[in-house]
PDB file of N, CA and C in Angstrom:
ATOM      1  N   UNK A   1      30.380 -25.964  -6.414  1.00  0.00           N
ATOM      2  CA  UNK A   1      31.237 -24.811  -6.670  1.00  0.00           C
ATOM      3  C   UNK A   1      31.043 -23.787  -5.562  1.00  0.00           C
ATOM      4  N   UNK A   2      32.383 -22.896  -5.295  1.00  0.00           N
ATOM      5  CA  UNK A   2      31.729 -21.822  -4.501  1.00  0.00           C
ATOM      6  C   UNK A   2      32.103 -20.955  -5.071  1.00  0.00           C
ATOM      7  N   UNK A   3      31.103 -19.778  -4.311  1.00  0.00           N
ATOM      8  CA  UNK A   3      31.179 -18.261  -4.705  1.00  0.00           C
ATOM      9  C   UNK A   3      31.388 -17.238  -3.936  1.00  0.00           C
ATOM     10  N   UNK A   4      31.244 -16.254  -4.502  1.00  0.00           N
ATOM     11  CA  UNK A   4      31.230 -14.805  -3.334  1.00  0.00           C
ATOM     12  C   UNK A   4      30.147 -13.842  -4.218  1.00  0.00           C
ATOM     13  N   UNK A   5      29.969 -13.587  -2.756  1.00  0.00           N
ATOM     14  CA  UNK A   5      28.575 -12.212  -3.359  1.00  0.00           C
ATOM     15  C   UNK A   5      29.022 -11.307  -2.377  1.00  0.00           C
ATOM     16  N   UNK A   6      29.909 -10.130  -3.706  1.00  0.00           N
ATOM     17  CA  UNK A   6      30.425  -9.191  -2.942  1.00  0.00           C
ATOM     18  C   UNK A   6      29.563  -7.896  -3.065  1.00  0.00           C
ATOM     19  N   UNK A   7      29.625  -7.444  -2.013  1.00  0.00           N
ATOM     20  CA  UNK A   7      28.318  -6.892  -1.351  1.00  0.00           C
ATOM     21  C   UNK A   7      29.129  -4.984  -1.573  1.00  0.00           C
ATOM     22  N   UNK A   8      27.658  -4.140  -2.960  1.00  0.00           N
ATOM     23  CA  UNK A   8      28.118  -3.410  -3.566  1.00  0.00           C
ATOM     24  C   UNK A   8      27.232  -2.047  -2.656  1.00  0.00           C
ATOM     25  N   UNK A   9      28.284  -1.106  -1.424  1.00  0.00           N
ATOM     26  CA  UNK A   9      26.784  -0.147  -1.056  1.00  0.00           C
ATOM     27  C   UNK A   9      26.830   0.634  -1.839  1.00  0.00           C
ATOM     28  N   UNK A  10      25.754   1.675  -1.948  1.00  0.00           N
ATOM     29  CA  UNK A  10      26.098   3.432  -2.685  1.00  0.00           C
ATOM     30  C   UNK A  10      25.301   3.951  -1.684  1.00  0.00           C
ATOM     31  N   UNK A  11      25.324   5.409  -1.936  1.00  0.00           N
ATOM     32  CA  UNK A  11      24.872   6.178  -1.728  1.00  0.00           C
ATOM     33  C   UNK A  11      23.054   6.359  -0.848  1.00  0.00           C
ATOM     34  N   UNK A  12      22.827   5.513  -1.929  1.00  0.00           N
ATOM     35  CA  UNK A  12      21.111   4.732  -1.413  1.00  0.00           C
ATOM     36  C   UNK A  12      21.062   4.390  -0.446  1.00  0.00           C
ATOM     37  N   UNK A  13      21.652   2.600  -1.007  1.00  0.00           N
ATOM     38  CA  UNK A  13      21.664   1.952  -0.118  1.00  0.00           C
ATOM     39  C   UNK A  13      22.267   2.199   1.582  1.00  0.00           C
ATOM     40  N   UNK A  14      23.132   3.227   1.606  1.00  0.00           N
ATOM     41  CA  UNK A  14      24.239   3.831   2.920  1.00  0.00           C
ATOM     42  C   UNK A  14      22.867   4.554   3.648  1.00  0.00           C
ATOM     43  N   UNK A  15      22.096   5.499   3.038  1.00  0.00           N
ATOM     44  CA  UNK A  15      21.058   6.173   3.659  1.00  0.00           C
ATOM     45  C   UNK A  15      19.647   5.402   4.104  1.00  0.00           C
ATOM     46  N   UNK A  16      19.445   4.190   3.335  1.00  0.00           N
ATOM     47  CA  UNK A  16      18.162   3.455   4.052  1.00  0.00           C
ATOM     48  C   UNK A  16      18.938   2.235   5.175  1.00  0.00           C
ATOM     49  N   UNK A  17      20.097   1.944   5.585  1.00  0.00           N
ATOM     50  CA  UNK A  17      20.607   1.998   6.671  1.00  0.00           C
ATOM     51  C   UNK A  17      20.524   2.698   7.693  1.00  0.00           C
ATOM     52  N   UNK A  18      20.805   3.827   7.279  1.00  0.00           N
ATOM     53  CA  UNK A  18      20.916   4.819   8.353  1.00  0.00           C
ATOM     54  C   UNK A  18      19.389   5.103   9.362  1.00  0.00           C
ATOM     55  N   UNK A  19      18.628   5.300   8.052  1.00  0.00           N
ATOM     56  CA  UNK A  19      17.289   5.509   8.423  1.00  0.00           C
ATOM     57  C   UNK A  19      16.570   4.478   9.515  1.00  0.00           C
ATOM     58  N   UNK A  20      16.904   2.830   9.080  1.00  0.00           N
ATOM     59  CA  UNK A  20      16.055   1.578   9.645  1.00  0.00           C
ATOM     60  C   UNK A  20      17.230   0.871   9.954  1.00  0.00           C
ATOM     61  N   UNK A  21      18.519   1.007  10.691  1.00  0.00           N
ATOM     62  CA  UNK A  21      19.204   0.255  10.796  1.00  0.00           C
ATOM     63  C   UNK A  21      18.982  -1.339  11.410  1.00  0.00           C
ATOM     64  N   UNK A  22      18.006  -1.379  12.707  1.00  0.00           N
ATOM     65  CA  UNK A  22      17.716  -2.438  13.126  1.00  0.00           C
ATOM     66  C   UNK A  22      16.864  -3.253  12.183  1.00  0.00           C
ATOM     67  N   UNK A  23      15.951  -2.802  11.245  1.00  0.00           N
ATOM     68  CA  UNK A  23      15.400  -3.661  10.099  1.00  0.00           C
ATOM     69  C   UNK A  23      16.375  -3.845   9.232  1.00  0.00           C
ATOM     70  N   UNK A  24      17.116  -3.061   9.109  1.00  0.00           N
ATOM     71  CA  UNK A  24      18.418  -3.774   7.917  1.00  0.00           C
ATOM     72  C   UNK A  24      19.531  -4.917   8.517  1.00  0.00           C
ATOM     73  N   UNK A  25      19.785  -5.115   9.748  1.00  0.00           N
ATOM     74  CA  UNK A  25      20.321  -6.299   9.915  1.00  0.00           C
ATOM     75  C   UNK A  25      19.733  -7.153  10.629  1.00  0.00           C
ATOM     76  N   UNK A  26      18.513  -7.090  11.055  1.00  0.00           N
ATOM     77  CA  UNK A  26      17.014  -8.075  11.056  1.00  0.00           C
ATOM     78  C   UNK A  26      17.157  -8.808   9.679  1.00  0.00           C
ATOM     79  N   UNK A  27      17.044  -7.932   8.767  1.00  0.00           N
ATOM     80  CA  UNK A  27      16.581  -8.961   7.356  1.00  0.00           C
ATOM     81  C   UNK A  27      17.581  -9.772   6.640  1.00  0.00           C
ATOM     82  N   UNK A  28      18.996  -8.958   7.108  1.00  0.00           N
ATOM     83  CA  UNK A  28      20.133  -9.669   6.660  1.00  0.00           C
ATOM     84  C   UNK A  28      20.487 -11.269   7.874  1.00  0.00           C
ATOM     85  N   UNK A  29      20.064 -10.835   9.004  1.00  0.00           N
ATOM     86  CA  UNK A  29      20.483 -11.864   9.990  1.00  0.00           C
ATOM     87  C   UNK A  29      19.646 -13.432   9.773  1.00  0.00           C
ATOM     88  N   UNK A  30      18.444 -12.778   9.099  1.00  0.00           N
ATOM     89  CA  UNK A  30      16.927 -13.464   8.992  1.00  0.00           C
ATOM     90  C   UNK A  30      17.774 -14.416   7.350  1.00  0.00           C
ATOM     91  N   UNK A  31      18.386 -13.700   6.680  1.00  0.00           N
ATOM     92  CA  UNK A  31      18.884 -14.618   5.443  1.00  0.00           C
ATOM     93  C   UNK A  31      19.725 -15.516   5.705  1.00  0.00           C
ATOM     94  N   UNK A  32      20.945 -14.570   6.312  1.00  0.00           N
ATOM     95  CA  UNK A  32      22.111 -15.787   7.058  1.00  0.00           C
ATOM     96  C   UNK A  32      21.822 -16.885   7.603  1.00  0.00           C
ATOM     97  N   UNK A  33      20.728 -16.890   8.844  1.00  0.00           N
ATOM     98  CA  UNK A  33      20.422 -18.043   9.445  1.00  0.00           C
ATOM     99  C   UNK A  33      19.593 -19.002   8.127  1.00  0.00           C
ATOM    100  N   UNK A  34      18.813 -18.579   7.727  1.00  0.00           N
ATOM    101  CA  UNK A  34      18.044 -19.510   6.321  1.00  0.00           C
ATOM    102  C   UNK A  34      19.360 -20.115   5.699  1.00  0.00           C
ATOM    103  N   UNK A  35      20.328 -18.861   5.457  1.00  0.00           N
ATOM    104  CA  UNK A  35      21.037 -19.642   4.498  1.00  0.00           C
ATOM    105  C   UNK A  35      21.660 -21.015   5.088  1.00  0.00           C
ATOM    106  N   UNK A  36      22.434 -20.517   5.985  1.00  0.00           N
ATOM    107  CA  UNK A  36      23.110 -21.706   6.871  1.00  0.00           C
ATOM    108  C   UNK A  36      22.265 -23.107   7.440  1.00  0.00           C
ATOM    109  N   UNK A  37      20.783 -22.621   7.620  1.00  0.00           N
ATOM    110  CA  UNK A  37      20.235 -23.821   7.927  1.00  0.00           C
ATOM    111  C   UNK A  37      19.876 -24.895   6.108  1.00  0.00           C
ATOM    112  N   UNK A  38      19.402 -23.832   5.490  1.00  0.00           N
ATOM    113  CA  UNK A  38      19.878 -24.974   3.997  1.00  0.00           C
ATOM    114  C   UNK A  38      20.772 -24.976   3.146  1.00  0.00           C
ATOM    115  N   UNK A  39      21.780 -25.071   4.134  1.00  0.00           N
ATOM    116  CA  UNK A  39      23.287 -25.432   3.785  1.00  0.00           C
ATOM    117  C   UNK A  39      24.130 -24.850   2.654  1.00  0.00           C
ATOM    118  N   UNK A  40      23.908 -23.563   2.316  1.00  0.00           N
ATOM    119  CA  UNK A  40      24.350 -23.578   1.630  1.00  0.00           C
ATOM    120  C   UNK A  40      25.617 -21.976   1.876  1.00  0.00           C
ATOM    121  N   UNK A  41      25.344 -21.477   3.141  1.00  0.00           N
ATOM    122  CA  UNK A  41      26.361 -20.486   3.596  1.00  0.00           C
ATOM    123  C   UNK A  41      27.783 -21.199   4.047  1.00  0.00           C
ATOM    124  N   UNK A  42      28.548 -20.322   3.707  1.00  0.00           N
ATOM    125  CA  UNK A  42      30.288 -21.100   3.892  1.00  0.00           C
ATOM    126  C   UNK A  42      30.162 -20.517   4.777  1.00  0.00           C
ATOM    127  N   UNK A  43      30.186 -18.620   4.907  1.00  0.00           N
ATOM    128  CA  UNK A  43      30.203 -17.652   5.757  1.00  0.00           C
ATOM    129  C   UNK A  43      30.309 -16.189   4.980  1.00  0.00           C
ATOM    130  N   UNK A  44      30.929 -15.092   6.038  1.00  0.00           N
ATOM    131  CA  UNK A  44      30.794 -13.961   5.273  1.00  0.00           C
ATOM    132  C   UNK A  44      31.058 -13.026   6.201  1.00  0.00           C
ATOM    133  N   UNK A  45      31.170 -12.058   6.163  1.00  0.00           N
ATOM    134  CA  UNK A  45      31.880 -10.881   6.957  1.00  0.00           C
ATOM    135  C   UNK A  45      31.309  -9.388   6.464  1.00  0.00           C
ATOM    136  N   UNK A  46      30.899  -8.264   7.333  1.00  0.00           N
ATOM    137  CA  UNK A  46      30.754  -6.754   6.657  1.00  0.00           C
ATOM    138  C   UNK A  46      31.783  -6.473   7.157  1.00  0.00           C
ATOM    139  N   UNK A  47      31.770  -5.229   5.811  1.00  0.00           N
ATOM    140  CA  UNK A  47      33.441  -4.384   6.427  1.00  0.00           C
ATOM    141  C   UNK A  47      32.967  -3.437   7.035  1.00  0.00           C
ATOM    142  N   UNK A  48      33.854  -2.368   7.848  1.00  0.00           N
ATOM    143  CA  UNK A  48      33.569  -1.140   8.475  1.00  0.00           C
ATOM    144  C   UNK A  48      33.337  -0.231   7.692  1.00  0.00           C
ATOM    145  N   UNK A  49      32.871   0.534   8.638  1.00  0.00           N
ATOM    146  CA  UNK A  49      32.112   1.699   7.445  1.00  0.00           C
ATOM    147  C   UNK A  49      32.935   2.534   6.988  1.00  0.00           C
ATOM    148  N   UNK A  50      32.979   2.769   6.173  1.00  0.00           N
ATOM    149  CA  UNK A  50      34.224   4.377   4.923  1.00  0.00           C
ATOM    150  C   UNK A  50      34.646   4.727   6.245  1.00  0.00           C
ATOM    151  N   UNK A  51      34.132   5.316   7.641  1.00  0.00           N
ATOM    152  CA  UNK A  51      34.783   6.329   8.193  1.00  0.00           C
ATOM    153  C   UNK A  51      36.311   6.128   8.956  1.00  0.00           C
ATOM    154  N   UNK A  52      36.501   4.799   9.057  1.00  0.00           N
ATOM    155  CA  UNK A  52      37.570   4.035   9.551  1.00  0.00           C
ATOM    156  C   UNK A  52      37.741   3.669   7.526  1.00  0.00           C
ATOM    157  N   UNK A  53      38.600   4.877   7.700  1.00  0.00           N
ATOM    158  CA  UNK A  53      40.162   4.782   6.262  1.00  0.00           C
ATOM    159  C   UNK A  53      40.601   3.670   5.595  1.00  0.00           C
ATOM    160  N   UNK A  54      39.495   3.200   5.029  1.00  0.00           N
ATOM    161  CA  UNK A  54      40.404   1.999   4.005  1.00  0.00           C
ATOM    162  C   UNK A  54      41.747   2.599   3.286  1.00  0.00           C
ATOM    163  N   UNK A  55      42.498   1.122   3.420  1.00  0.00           N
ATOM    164  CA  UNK A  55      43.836   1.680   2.748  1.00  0.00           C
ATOM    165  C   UNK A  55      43.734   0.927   1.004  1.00  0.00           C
ATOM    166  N   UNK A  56      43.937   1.447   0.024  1.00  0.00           N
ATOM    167  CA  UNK A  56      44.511   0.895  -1.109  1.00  0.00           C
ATOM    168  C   UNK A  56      45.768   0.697  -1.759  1.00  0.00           C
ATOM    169  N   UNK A  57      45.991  -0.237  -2.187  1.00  0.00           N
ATOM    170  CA  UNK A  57      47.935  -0.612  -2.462  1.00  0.00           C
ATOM    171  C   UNK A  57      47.760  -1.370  -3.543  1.00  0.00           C
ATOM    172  N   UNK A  58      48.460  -0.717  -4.642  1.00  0.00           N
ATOM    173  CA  UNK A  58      48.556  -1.207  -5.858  1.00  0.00           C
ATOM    174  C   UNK A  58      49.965  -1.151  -6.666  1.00  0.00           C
ATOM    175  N   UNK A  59      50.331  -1.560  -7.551  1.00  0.00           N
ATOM    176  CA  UNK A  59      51.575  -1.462  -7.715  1.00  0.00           C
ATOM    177  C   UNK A  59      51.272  -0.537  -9.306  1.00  0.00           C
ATOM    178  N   UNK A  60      52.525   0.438  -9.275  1.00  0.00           N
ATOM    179  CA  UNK A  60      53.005   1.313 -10.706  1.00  0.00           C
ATOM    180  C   UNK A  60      53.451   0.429 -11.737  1.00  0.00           C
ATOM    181  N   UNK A  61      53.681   0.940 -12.382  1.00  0.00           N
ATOM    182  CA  UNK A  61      54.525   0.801 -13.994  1.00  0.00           C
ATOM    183  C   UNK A  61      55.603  -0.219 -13.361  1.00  0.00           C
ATOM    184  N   UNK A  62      56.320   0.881 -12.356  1.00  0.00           N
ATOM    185  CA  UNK A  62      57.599   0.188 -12.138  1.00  0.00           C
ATOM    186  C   UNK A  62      57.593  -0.982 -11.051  1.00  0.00           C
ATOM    187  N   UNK A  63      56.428  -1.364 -10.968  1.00  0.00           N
ATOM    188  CA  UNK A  63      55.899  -2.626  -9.920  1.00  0.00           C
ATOM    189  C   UNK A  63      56.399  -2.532  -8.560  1.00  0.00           C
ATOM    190  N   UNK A  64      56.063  -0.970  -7.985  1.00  0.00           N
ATOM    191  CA  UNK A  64      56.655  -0.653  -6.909  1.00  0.00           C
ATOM    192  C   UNK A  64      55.174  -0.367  -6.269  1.00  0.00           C
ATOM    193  N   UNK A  65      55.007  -1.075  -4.893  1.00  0.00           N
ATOM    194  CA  UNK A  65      53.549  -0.592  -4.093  1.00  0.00           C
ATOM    195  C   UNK A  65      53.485   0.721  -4.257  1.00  0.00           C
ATOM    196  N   UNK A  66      52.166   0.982  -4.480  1.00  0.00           N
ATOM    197  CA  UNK A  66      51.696   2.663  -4.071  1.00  0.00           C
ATOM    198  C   UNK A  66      50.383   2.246  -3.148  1.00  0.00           C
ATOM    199  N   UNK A  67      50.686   3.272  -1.818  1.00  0.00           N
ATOM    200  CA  UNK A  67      49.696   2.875  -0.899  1.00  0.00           C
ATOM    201  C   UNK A  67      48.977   4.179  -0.916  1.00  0.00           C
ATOM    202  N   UNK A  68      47.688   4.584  -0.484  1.00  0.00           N
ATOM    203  CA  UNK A  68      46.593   5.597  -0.838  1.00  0.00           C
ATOM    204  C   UNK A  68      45.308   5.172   0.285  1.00  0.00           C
ATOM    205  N   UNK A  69      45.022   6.321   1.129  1.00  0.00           N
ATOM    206  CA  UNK A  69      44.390   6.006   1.800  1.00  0.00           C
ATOM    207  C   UNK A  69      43.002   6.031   1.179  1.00  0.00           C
ATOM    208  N   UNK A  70      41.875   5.571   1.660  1.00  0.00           N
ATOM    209  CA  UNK A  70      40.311   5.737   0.955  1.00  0.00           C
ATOM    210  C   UNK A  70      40.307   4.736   0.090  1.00  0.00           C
ATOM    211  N   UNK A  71      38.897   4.571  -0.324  1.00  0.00           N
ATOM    212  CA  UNK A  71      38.266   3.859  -1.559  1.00  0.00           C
ATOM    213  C   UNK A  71      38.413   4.828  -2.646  1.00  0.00           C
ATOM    214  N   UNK A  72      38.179   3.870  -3.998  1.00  0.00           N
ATOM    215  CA  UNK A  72      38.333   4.228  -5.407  1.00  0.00           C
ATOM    216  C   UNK A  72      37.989   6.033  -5.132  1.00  0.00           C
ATOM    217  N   UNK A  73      38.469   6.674  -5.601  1.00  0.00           N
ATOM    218  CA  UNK A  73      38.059   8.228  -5.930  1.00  0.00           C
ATOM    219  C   UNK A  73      36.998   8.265  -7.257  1.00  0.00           C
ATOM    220  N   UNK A  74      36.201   9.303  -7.341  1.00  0.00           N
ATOM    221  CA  UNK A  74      35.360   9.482  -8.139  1.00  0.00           C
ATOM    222  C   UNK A  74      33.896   8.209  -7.869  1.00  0.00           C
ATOM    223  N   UNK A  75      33.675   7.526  -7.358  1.00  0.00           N
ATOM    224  CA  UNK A  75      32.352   6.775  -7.274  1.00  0.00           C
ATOM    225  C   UNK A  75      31.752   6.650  -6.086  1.00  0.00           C
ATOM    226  N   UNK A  76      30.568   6.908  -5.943  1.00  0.00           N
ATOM    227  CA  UNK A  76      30.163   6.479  -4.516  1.00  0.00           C
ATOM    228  C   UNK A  76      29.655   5.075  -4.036  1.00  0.00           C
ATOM    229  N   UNK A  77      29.969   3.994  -4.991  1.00  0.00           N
ATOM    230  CA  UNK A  77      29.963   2.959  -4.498  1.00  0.00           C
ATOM    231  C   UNK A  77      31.199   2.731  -3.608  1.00  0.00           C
ATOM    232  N   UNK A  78      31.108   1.567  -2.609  1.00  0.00           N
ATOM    233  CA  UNK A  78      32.022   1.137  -1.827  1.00  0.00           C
ATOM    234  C   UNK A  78      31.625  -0.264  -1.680  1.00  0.00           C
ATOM    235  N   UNK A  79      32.873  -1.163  -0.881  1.00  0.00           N
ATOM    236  CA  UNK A  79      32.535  -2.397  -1.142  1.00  0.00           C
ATOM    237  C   UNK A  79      31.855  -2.686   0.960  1.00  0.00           C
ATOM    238  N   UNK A  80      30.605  -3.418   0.892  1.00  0.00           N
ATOM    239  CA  UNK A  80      30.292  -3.195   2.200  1.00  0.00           C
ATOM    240  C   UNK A  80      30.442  -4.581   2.748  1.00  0.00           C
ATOM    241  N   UNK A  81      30.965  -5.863   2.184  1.00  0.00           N
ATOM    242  CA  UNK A  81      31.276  -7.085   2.734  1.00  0.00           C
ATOM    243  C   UNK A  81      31.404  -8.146   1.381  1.00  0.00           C
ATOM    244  N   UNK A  82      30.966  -9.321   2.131  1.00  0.00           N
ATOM    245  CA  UNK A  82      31.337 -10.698   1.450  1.00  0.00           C
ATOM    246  C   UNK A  82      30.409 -11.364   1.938  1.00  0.00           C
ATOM    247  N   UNK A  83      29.947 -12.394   1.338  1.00  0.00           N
ATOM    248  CA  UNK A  83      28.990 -13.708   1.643  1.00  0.00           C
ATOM    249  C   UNK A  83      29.502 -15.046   0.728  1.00  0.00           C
ATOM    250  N   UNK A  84      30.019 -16.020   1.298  1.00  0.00           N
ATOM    251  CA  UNK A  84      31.095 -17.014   0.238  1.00  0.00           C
ATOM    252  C   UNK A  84      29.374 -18.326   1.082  1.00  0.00           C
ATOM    253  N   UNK A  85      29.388 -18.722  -0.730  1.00  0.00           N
ATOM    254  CA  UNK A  85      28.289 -20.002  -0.449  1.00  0.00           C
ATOM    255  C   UNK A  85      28.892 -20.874  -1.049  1.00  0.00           C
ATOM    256  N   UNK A  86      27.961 -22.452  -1.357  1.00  0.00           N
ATOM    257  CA  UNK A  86      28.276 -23.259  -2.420  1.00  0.00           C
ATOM    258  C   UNK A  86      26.809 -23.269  -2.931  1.00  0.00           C
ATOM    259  N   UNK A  87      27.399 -23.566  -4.103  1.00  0.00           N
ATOM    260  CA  UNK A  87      26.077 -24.045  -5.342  1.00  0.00           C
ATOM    261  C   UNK A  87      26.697 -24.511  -5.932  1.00  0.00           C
ATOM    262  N   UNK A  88      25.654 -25.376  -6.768  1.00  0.00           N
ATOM    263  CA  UNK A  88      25.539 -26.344  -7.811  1.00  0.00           C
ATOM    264  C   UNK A  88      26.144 -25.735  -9.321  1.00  0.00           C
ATOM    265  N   UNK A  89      26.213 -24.821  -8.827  1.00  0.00           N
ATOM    266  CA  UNK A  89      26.774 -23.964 -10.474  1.00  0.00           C
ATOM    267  C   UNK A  89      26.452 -22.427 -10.569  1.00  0.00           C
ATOM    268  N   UNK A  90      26.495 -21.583 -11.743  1.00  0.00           N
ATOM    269  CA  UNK A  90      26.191 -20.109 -11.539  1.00  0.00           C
ATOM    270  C   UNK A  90      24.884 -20.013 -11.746  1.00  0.00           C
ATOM    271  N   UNK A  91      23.635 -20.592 -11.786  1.00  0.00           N
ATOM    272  CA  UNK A  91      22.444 -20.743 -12.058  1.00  0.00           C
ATOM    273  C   UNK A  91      21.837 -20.478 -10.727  1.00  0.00           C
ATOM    274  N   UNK A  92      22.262 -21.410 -10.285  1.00  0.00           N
ATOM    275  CA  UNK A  92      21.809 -21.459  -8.536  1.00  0.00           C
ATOM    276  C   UNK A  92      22.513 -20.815  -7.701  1.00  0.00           C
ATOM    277  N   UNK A  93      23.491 -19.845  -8.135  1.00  0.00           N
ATOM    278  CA  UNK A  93      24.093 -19.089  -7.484  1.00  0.00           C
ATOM    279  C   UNK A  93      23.230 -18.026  -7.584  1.00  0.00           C
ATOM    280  N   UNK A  94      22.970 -17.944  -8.614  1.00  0.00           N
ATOM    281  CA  UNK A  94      22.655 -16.328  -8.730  1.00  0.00           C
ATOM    282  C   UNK A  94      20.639 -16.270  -8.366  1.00  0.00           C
ATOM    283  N   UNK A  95      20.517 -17.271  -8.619  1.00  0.00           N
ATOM    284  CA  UNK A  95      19.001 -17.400  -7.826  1.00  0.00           C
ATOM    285  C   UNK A  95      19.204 -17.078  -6.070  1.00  0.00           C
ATOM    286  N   UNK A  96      20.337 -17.896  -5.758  1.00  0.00           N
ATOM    287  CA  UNK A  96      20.938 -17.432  -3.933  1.00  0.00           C
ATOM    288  C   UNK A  96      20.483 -16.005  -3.785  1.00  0.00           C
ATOM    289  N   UNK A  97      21.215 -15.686  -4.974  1.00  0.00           N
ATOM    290  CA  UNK A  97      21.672 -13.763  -4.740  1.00  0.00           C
ATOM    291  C   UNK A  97      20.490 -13.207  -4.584  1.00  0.00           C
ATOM    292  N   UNK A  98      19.799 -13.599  -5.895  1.00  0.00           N
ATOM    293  CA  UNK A  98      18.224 -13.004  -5.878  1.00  0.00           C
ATOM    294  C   UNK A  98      17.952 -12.432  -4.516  1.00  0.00           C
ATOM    295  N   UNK A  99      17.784 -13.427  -3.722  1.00  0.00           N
ATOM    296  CA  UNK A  99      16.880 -13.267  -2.636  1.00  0.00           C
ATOM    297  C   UNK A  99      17.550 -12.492  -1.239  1.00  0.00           C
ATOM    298  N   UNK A 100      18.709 -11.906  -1.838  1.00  0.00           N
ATOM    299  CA  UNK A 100      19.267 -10.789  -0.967  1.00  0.00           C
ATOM    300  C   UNK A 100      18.438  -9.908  -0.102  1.00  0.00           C
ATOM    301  N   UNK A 101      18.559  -9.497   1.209  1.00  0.00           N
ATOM    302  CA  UNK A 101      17.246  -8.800   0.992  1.00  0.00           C
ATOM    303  C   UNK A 101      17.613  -6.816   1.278  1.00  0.00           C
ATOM    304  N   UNK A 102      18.918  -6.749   1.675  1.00  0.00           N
ATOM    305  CA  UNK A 102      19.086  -5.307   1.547  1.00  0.00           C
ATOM    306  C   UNK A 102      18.498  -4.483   0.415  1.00  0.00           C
ATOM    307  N   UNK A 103      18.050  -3.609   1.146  1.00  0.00           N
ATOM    308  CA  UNK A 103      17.835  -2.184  -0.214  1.00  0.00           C
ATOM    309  C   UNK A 103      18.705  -1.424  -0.679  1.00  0.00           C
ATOM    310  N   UNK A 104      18.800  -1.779  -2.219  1.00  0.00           N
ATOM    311  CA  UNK A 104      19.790  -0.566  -2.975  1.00  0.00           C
ATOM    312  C   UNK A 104      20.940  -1.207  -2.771  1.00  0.00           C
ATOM    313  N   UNK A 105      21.311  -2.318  -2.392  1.00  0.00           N
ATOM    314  CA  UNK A 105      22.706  -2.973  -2.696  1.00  0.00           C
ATOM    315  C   UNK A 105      22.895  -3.545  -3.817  1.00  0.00           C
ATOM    316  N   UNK A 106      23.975  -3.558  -3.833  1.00  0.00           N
ATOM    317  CA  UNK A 106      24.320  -4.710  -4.796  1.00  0.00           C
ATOM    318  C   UNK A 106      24.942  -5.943  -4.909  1.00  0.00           C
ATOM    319  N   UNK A 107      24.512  -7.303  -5.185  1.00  0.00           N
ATOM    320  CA  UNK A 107      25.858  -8.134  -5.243  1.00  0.00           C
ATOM    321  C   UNK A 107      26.208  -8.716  -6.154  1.00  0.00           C
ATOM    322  N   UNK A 108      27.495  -9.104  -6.489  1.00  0.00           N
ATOM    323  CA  UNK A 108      28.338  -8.925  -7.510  1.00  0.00           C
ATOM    324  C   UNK A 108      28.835 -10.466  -7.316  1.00  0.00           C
ATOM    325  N   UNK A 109      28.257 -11.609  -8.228  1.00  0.00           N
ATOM    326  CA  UNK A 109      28.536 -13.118  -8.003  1.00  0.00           C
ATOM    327  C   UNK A 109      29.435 -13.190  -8.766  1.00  0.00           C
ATOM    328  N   UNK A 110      30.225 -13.966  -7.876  1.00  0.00           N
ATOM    329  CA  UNK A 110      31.941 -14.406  -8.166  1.00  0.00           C
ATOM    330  C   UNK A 110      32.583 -15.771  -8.155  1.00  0.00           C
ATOM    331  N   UNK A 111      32.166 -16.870  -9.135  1.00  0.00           N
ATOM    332  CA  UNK A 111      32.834 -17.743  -8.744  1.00  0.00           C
ATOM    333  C   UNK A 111      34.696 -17.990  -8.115  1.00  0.00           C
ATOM    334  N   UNK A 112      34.749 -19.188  -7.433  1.00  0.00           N
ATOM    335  CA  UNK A 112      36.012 -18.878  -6.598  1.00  0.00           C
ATOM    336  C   UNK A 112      36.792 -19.836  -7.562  1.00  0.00           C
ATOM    337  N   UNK A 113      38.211 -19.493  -7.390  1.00  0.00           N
ATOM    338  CA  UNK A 113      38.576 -20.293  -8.325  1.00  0.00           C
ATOM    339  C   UNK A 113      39.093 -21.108  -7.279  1.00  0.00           C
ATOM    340  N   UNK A 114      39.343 -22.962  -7.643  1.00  0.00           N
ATOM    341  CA  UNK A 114      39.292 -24.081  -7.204  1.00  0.00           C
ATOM    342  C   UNK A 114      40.949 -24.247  -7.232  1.00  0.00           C
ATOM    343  N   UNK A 115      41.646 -24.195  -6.122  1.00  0.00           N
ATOM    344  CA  UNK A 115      42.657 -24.456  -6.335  1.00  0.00           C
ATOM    345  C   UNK A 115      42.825 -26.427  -6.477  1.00  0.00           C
ATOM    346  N   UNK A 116      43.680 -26.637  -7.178  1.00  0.00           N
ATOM    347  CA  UNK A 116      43.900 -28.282  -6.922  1.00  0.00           C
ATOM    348  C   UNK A 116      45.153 -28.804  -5.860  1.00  0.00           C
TER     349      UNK A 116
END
């Protein structure tokens, strides 16, 4: 099966970046390669940071786009990437996740749905 571990920052987590940036993608680079060497990374991508304007587009009542610049209003979470693996099921997915190693993130396991 595959998944996604969508990758949750806040507030925290945004500031012990800031602080140790080269140890924070040391430890993330240090997982990726593990992951990929025991096979189990598809791949994965970070997004840019809040300051480059995410756009949001959702549709009204009347199923007409509404476009809005920024992330969700009211929370200081934001979404800071993706990591798509395979596993054996959500058991061993979420043991994957475990071993995340950012501080103060979050990730949020997602099985993918299987098209036929």
């Amino acid at each position: 099966m595959r998944f996604a571990f969508v990758i949750i920052e806040n507030e925290r987590s945004r500031k012990s970046v800031v602080e140790d940036r080269a140890a924070h993608r040391r430890g993330i680079e240090e997982w990726m390669k593990r992951a990929a060497a025991e096979g189990y990374l598809l791949g994965g991508e970070a997004f840019e940071t809040e300051s480059i304007a995410p756009v949001t587009i959702r549709r009204d009542a009347d199923l007409a786009p509404v476009v809005t610049e920024g992330p969700f209003a009211g929370s200081d979470e934001t979404l800071g990437g993706y990591i798509l693996i395979e596993a054996a099921g959500m058991q061993e997915a979420v043991e994957i996740a475990k071993s995340w190693p950012a501080t103060g993130e979050s990730l949020e396991v997602r099985p993918l749905w299987e098209a036929s």
